[in-house]
C-alpha atoms as a PDB file:
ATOM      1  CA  UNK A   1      39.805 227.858  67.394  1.00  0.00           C
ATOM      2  CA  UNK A   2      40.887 224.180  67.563  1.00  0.00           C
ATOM      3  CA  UNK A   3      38.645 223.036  64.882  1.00  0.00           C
ATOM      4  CA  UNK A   4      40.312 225.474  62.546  1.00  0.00           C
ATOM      5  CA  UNK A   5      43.900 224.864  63.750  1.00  0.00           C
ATOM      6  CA  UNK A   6      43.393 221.234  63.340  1.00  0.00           C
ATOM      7  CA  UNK A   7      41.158 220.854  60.167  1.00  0.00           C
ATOM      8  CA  UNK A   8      42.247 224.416  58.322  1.00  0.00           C
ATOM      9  CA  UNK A   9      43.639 222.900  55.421  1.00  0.00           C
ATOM     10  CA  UNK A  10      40.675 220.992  55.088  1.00  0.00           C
ATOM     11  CA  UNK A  11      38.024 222.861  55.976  1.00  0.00           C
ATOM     12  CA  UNK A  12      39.397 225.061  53.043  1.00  0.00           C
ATOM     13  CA  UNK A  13      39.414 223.761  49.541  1.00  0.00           C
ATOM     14  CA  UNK A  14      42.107 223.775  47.392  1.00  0.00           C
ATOM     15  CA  UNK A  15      40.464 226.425  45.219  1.00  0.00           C
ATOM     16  CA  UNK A  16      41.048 229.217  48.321  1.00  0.00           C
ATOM     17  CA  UNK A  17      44.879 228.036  48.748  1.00  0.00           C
ATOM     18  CA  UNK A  18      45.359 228.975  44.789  1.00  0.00           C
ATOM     19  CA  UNK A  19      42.960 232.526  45.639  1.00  0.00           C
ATOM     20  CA  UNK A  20      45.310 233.246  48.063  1.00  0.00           C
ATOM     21  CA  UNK A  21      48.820 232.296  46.011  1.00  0.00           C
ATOM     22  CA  UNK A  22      49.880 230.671  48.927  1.00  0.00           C
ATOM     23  CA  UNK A  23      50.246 226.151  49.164  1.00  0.00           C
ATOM     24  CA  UNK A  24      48.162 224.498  51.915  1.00  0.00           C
ATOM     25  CA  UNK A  25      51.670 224.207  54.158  1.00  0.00           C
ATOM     26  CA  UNK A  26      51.208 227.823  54.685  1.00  0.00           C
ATOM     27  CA  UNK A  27      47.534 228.702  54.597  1.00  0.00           C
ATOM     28  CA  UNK A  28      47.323 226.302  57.648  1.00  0.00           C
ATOM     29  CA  UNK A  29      49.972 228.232  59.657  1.00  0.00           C
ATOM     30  CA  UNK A  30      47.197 231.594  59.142  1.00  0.00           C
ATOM     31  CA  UNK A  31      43.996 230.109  58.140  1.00  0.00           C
ATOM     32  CA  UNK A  32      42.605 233.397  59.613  1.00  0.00           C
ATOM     33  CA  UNK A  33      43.105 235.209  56.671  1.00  0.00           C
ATOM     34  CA  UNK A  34      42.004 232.308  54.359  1.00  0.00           C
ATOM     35  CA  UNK A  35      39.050 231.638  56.570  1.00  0.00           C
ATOM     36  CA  UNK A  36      38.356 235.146  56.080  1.00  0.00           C
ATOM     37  CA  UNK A  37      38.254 235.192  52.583  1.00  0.00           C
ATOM     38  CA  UNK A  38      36.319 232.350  52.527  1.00  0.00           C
ATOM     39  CA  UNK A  39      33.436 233.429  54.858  1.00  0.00           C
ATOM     40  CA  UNK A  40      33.307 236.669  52.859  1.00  0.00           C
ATOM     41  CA  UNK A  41      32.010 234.737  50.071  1.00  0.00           C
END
């Protein structure tokens, strides 16, 4: 849980932050729902 706290922003490209129509400030404060995009592809 740490490693995506701490990294989520980076550990998710900017191409998922534009996906999701939200900027990296707020895709790290839930990077559960961008991680779970993500993973899905």
């Amino acid at each position: 849980m740490a490693r995506l706290n701490y990294g989520s922003t980076v550990l998710l490209p900017p191409g998922v932050a534009k996906l999701d129509g939200r900027p990296a400030a707020e895709t790290s404060v839930r990077p559960g729902q961008a991680l779970a995009r993500w993973q899905v592809r």
